[in-house]
PDB file of N, CA and C in Angstrom:
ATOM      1  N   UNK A   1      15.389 -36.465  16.910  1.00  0.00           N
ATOM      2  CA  UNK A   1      16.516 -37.046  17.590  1.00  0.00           C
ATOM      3  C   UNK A   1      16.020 -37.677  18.880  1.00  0.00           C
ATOM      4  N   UNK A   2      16.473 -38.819  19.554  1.00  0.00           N
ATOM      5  CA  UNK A   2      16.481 -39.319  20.476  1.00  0.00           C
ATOM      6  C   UNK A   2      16.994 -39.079  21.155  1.00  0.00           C
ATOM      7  N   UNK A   3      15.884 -38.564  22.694  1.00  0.00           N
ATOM      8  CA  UNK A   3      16.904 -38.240  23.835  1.00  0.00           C
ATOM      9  C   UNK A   3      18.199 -38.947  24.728  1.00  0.00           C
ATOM     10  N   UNK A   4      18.949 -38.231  25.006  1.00  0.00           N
ATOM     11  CA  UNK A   4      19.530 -39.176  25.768  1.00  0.00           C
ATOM     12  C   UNK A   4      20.297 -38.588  26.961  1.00  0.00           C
ATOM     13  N   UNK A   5      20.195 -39.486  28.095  1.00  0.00           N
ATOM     14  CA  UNK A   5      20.973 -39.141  29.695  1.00  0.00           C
ATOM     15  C   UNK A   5      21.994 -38.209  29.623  1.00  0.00           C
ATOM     16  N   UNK A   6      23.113 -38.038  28.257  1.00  0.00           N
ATOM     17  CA  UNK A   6      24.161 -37.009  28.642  1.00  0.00           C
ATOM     18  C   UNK A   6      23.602 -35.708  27.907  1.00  0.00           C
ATOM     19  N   UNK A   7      22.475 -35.876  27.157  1.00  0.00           N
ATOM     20  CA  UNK A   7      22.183 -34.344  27.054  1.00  0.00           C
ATOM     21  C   UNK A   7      21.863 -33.769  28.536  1.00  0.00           C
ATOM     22  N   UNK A   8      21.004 -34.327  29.495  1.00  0.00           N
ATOM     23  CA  UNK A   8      20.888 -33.591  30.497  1.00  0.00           C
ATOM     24  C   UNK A   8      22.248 -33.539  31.145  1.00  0.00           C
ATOM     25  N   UNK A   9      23.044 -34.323  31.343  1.00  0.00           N
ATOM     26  CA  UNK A   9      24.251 -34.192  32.042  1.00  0.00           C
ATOM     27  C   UNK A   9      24.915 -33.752  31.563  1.00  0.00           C
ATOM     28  N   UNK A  10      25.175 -32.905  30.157  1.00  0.00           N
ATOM     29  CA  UNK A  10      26.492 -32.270  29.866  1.00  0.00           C
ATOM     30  C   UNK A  10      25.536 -31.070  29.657  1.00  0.00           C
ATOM     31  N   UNK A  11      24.563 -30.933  29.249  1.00  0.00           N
ATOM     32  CA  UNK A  11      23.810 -29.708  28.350  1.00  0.00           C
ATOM     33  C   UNK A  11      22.673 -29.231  29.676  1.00  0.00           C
ATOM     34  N   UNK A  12      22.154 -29.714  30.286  1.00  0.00           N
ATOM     35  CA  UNK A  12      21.285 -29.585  31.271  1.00  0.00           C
ATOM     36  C   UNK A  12      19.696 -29.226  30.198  1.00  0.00           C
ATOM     37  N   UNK A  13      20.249 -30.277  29.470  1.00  0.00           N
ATOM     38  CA  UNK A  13      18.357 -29.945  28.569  1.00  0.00           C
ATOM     39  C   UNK A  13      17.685 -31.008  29.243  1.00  0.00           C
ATOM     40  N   UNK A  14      16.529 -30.626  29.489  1.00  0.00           N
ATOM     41  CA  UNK A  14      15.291 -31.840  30.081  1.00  0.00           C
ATOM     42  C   UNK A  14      14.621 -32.782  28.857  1.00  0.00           C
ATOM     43  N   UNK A  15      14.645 -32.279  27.354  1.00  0.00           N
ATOM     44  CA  UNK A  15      14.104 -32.897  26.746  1.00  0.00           C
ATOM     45  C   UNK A  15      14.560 -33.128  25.652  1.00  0.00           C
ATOM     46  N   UNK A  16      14.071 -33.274  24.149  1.00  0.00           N
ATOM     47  CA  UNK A  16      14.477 -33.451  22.868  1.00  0.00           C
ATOM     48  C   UNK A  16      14.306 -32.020  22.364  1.00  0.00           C
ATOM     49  N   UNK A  17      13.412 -31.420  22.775  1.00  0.00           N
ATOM     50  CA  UNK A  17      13.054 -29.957  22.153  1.00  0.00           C
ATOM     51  C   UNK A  17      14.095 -28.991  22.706  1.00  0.00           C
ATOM     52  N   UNK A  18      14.329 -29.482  24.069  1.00  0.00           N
ATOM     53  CA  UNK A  18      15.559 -28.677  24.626  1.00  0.00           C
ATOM     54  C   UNK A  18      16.963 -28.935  24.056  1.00  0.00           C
ATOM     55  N   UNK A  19      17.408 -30.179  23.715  1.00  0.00           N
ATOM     56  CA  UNK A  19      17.973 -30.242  23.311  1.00  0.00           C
ATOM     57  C   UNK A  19      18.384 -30.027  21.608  1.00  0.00           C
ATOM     58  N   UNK A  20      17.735 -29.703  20.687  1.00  0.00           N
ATOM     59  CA  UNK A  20      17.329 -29.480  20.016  1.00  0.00           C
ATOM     60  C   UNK A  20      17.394 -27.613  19.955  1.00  0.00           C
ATOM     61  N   UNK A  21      16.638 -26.967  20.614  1.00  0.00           N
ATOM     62  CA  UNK A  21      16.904 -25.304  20.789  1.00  0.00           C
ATOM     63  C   UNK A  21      17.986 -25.302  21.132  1.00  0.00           C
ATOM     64  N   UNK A  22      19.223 -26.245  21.654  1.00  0.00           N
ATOM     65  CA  UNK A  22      20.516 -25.504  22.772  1.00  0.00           C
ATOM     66  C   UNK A  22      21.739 -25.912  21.607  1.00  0.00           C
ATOM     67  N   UNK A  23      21.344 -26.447  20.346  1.00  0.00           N
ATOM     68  CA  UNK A  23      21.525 -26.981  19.068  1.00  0.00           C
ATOM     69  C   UNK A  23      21.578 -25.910  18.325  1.00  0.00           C
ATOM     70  N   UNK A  24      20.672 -25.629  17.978  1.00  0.00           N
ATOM     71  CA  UNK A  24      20.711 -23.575  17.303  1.00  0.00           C
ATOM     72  C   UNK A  24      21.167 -22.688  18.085  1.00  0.00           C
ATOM     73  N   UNK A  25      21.107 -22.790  19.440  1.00  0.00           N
ATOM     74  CA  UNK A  25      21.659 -21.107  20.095  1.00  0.00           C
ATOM     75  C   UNK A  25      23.246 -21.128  19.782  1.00  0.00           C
ATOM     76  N   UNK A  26      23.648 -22.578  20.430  1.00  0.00           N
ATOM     77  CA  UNK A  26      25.416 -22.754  19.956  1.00  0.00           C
ATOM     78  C   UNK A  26      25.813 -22.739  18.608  1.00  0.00           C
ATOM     79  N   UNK A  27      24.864 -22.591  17.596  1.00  0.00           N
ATOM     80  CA  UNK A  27      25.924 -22.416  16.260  1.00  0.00           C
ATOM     81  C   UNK A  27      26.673 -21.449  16.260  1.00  0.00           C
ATOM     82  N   UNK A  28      27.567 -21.632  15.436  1.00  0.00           N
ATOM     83  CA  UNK A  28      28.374 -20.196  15.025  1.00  0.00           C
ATOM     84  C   UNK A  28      28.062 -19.188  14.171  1.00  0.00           C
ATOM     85  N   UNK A  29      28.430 -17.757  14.314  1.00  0.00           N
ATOM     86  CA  UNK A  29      27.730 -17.661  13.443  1.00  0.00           C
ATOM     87  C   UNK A  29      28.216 -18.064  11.856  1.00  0.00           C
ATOM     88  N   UNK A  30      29.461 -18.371  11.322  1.00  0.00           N
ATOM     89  CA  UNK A  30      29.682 -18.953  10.342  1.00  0.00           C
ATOM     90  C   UNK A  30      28.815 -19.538   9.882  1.00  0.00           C
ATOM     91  N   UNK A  31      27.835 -20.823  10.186  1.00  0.00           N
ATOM     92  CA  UNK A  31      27.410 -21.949   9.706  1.00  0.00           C
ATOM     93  C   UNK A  31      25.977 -21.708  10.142  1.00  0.00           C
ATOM     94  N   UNK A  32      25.134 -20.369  10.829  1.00  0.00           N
ATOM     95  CA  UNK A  32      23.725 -20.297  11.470  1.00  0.00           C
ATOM     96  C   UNK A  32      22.955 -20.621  10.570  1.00  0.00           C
ATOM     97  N   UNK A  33      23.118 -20.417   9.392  1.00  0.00           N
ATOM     98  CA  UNK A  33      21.974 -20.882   8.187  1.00  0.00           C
ATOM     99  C   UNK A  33      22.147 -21.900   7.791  1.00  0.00           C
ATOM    100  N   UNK A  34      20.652 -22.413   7.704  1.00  0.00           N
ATOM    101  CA  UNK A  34      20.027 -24.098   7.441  1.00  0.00           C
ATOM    102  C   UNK A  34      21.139 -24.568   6.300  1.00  0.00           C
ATOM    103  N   UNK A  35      21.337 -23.579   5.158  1.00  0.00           N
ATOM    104  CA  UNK A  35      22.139 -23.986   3.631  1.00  0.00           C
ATOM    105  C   UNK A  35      23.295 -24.552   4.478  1.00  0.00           C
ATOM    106  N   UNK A  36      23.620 -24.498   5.055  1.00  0.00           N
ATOM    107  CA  UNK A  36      25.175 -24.834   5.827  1.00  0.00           C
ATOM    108  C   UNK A  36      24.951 -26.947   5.432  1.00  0.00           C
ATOM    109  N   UNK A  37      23.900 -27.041   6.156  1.00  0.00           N
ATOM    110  CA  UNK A  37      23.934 -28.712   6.261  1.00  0.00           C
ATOM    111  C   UNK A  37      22.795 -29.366   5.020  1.00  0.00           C
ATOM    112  N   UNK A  38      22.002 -28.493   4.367  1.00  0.00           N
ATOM    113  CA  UNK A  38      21.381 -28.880   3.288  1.00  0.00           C
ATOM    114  C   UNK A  38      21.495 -28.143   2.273  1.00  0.00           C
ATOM    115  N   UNK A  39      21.414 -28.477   1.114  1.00  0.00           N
ATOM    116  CA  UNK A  39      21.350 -27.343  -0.133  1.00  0.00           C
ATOM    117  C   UNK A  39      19.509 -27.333   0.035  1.00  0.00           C
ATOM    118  N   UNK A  40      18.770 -26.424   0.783  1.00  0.00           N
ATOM    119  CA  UNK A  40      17.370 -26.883   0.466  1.00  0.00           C
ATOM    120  C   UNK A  40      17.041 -26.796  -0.796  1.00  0.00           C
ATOM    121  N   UNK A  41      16.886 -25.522  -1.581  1.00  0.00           N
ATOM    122  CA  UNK A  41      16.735 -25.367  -3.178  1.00  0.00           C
ATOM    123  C   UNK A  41      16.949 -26.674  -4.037  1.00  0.00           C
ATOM    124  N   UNK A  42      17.970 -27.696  -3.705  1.00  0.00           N
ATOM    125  CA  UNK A  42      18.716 -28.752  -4.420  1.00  0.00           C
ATOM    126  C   UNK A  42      17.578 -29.867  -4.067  1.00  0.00           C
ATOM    127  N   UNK A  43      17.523 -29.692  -3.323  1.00  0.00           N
ATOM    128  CA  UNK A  43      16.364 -31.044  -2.496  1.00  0.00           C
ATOM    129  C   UNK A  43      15.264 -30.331  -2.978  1.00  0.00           C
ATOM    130  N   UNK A  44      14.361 -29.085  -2.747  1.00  0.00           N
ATOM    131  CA  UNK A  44      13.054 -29.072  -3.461  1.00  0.00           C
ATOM    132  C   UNK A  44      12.983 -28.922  -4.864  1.00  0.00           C
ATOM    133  N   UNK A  45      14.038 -28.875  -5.455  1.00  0.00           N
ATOM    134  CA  UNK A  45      13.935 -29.047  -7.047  1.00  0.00           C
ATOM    135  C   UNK A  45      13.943 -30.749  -7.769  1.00  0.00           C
ATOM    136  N   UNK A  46      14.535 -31.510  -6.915  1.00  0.00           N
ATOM    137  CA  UNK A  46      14.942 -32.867  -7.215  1.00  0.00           C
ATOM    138  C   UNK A  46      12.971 -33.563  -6.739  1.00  0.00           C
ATOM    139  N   UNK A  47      12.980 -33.134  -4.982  1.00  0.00           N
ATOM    140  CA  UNK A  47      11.689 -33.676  -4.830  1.00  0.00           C
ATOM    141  C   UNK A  47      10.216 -32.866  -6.064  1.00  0.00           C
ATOM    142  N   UNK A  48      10.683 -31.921  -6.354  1.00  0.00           N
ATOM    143  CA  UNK A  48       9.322 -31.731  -7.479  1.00  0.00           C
ATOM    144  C   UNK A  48       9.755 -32.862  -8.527  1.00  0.00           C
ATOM    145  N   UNK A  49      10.718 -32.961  -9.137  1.00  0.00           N
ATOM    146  CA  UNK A  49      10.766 -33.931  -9.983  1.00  0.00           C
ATOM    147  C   UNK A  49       9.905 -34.898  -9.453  1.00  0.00           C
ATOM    148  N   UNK A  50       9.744 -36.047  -8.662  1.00  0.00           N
ATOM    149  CA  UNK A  50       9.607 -36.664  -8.728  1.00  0.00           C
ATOM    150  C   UNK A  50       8.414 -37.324  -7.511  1.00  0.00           C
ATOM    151  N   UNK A  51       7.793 -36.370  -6.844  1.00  0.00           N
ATOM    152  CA  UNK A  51       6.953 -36.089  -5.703  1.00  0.00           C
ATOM    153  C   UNK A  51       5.487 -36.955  -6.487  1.00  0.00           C
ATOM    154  N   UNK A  52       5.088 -36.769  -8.020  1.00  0.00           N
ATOM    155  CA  UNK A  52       4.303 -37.750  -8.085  1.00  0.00           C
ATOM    156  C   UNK A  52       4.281 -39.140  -8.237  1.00  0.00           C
ATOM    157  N   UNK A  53       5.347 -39.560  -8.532  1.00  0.00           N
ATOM    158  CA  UNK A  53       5.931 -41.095  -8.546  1.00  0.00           C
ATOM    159  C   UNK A  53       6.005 -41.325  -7.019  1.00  0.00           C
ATOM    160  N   UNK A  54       6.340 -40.519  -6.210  1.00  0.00           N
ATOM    161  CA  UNK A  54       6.410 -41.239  -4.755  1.00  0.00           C
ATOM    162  C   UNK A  54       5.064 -41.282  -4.445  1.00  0.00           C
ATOM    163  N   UNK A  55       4.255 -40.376  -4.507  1.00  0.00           N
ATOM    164  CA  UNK A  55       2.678 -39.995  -4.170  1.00  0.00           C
ATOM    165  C   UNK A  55       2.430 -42.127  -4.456  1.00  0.00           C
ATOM    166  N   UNK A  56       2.375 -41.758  -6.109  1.00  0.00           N
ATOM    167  CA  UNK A  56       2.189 -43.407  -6.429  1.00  0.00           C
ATOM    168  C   UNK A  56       2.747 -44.696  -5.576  1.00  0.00           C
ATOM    169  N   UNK A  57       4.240 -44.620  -5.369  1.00  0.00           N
ATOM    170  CA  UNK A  57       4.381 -45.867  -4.966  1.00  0.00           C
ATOM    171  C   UNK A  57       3.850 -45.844  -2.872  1.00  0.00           C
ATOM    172  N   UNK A  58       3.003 -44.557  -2.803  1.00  0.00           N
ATOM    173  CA  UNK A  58       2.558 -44.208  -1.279  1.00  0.00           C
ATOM    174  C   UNK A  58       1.184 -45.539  -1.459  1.00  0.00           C
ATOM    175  N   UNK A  59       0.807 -45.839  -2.190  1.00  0.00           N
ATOM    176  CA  UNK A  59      -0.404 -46.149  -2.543  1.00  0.00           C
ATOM    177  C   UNK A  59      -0.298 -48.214  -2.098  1.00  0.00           C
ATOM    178  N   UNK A  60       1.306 -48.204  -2.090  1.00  0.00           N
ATOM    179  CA  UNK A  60       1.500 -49.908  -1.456  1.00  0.00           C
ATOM    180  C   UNK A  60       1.408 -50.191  -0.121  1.00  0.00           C
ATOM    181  N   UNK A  61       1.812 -48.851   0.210  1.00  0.00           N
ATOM    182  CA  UNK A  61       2.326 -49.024   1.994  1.00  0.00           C
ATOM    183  C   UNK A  61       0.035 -49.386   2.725  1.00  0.00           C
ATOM    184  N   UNK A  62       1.044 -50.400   3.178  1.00  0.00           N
ATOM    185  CA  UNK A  62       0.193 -51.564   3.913  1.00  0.00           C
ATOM    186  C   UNK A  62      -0.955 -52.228   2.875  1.00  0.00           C
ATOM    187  N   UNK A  63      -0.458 -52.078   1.838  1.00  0.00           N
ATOM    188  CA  UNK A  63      -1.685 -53.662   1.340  1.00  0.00           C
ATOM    189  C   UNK A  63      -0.891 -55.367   1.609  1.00  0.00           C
ATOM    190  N   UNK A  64      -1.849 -55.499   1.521  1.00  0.00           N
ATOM    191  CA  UNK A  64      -1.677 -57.574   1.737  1.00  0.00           C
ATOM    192  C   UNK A  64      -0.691 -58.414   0.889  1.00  0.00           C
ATOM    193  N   UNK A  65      -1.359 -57.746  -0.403  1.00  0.00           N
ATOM    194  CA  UNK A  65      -0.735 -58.539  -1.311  1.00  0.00           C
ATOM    195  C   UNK A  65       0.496 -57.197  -1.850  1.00  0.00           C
ATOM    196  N   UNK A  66       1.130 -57.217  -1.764  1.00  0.00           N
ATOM    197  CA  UNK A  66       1.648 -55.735  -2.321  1.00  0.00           C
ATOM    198  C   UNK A  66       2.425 -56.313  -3.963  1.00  0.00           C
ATOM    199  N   UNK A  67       2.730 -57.621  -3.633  1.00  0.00           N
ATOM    200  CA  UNK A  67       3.806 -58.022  -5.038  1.00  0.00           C
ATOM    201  C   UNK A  67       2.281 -57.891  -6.176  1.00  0.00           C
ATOM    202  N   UNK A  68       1.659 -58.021  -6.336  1.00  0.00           N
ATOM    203  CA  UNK A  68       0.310 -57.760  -7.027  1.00  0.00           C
ATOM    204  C   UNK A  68      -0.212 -56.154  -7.348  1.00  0.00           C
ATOM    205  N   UNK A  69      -0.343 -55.727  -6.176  1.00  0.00           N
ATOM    206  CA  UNK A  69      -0.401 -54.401  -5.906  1.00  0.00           C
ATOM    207  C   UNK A  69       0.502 -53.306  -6.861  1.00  0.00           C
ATOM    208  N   UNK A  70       1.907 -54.040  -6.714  1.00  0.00           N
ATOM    209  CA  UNK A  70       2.854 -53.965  -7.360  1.00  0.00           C
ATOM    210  C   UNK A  70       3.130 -53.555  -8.526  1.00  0.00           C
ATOM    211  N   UNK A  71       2.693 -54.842  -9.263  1.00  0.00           N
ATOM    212  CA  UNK A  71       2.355 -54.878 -10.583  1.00  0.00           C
ATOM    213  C   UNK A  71       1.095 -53.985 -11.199  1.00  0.00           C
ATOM    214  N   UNK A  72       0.049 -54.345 -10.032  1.00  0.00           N
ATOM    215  CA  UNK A  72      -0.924 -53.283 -10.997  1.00  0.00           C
ATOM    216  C   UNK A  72      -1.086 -52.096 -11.283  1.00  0.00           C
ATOM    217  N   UNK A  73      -0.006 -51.099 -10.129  1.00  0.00           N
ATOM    218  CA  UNK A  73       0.563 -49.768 -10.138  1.00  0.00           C
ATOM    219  C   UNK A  73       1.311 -49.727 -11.238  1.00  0.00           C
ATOM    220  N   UNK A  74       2.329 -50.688 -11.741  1.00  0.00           N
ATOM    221  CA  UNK A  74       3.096 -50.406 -12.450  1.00  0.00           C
ATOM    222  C   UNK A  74       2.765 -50.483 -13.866  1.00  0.00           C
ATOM    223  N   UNK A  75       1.427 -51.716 -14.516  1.00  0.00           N
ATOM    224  CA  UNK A  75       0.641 -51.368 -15.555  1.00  0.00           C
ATOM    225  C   UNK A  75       0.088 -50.308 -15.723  1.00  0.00           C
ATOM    226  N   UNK A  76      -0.332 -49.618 -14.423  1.00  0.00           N
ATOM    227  CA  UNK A  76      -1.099 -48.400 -14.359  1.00  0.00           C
ATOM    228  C   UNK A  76      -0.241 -47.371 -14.881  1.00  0.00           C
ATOM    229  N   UNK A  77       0.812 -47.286 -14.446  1.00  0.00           N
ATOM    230  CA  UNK A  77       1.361 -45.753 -15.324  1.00  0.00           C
ATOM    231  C   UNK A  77       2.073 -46.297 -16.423  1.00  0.00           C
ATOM    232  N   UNK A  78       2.581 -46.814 -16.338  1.00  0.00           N
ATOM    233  CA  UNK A  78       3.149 -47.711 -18.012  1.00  0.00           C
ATOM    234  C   UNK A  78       4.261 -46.859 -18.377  1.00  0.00           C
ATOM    235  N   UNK A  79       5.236 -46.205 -17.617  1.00  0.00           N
ATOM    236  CA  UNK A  79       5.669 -45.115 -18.131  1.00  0.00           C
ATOM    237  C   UNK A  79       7.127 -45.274 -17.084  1.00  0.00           C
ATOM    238  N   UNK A  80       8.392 -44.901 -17.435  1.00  0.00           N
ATOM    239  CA  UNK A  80       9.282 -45.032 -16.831  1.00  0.00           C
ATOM    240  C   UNK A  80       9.409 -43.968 -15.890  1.00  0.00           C
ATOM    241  N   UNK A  81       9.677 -44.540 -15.087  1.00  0.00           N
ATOM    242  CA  UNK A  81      10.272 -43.432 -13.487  1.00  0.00           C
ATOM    243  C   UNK A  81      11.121 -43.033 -13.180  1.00  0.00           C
ATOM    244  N   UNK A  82      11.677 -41.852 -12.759  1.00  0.00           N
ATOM    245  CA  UNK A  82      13.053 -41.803 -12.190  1.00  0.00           C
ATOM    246  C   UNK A  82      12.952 -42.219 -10.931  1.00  0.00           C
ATOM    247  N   UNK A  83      12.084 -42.891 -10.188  1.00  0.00           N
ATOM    248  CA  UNK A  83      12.040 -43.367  -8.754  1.00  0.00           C
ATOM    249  C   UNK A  83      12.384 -45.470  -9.367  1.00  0.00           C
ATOM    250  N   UNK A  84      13.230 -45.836  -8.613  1.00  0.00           N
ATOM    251  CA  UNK A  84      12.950 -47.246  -9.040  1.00  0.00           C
ATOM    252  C   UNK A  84      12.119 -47.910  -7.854  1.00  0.00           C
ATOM    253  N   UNK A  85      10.766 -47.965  -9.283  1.00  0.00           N
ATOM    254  CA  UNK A  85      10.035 -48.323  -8.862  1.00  0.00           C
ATOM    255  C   UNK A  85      10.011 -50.094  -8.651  1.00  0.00           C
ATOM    256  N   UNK A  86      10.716 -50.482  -8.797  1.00  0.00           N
ATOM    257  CA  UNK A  86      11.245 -52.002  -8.733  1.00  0.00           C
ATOM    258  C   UNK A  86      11.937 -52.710  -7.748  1.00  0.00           C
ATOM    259  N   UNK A  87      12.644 -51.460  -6.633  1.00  0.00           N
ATOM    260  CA  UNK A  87      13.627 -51.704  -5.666  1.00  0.00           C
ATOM    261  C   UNK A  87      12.579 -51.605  -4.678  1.00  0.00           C
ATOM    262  N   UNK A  88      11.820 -51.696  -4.015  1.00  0.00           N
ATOM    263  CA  UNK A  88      11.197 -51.533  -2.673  1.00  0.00           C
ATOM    264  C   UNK A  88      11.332 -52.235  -1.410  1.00  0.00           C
ATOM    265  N   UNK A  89      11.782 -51.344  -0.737  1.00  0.00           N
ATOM    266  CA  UNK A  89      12.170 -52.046   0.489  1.00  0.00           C
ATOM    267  C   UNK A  89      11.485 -52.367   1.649  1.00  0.00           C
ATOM    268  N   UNK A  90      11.078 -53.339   2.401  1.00  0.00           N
ATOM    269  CA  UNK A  90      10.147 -53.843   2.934  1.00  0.00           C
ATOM    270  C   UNK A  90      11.022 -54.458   4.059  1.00  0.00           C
ATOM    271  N   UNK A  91      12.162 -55.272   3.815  1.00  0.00           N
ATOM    272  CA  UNK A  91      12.875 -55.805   5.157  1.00  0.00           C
ATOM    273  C   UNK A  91      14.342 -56.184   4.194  1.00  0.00           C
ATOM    274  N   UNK A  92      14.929 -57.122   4.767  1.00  0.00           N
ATOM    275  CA  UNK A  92      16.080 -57.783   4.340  1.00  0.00           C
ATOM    276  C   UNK A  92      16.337 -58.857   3.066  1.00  0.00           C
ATOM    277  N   UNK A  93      15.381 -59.502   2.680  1.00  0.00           N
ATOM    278  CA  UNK A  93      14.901 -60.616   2.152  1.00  0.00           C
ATOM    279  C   UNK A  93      14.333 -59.860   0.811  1.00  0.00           C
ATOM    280  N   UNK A  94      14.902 -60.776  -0.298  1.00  0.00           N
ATOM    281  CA  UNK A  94      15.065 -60.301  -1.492  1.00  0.00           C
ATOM    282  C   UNK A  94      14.166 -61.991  -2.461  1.00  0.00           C
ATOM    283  N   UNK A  95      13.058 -60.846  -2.901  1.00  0.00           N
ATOM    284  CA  UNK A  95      12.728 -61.366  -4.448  1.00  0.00           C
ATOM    285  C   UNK A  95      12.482 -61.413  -5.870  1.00  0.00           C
ATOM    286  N   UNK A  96      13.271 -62.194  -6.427  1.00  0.00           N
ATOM    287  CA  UNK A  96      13.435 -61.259  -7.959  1.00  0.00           C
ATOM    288  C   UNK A  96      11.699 -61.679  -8.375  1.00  0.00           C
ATOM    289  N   UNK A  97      11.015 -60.422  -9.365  1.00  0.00           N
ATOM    290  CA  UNK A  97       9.913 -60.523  -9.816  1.00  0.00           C
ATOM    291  C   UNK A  97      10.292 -60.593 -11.437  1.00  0.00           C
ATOM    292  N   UNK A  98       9.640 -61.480 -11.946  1.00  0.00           N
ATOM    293  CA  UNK A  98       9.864 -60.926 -13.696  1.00  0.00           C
ATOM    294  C   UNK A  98       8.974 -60.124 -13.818  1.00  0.00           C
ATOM    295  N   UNK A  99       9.448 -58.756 -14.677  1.00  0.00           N
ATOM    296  CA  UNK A  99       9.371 -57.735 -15.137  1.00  0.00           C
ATOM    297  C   UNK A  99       8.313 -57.482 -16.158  1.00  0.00           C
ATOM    298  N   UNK A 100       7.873 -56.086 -16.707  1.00  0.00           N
ATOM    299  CA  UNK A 100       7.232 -56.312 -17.608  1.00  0.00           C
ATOM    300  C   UNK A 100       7.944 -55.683 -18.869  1.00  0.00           C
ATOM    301  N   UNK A 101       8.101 -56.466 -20.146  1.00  0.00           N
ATOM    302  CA  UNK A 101       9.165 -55.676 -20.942  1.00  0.00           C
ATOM    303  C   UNK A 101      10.175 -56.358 -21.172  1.00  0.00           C
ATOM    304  N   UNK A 102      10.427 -57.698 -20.391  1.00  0.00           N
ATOM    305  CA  UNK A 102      11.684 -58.386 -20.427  1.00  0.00           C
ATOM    306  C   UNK A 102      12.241 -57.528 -19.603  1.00  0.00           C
ATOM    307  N   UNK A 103      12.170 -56.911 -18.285  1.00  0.00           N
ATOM    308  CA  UNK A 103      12.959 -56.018 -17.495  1.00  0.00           C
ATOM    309  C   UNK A 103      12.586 -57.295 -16.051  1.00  0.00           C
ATOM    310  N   UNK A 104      13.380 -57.396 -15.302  1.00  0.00           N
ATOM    311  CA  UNK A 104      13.665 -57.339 -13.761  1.00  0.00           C
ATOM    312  C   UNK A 104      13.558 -57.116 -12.941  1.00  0.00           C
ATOM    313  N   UNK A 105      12.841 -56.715 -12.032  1.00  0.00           N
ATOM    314  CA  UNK A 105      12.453 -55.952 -10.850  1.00  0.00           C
ATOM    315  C   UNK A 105      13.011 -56.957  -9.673  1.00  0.00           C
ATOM    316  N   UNK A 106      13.191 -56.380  -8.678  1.00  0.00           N
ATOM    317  CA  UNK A 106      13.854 -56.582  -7.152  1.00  0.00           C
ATOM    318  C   UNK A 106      13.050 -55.899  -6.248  1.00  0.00           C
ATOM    319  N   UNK A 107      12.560 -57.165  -5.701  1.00  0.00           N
ATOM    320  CA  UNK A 107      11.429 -56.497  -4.661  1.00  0.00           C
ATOM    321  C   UNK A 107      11.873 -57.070  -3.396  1.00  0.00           C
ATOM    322  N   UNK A 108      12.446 -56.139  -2.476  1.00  0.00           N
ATOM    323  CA  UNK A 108      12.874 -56.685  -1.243  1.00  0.00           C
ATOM    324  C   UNK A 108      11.655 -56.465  -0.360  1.00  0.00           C
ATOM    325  N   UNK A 109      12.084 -57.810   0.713  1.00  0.00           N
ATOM    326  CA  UNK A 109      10.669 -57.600   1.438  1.00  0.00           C
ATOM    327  C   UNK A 109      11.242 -57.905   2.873  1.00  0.00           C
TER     328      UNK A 109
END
């Protein structure tokens, strides 16, 4: 989280970490456990699914050519993803790639 001027002025925290600890001391106890705002179990069962497909598409971040890059990751596993691997987001600006398969890909950049 980003600090900001009324944490010190309403909370008297000096920092992000302070503010942040004065975050847990005020819970209630109703809601003190993490499960309150995440299902964690739900999230580390979903991320094992699919933790090696991200590993893979980790493998674009910062090449040159990435629409290439792209493609040759995606010959490489040849195999459908539950990550779409076709949507990647890079900025605002959208280009359709033809696919392999007669499929579509959307590669925003």
């Amino acid at each position: 989280m980003k600090f900001n001027y009324l944490f010190q002025k309403y909370f008297n925290c000096a920092d992000e970490s302070e503010v942040f600890q004065y975050f847990q001391n005020t819970l209630t106890n109703s809601i003190t456990g993490w499960d309150y705002f995440v299902d964690w179990q739900k999230v580390l069962n979903k991320f094992k699914q699919i933790e090696i497909y991200l590993n893979a598409l980790n493998y674009l971040i910062g090449k040159e050519d990435i629409e290439n890059e792209f493609r040759y990751l995606f010959i490489y596993w040849r195999t459908e993803t539950p990550v779409e691997t076709g949507r990647i987001a890079t900025s605002v600006k959208s280009k359709f790639i033809p696919g392999f398969s007669n499929a579509i890909f959307l590669l925003r950049y």
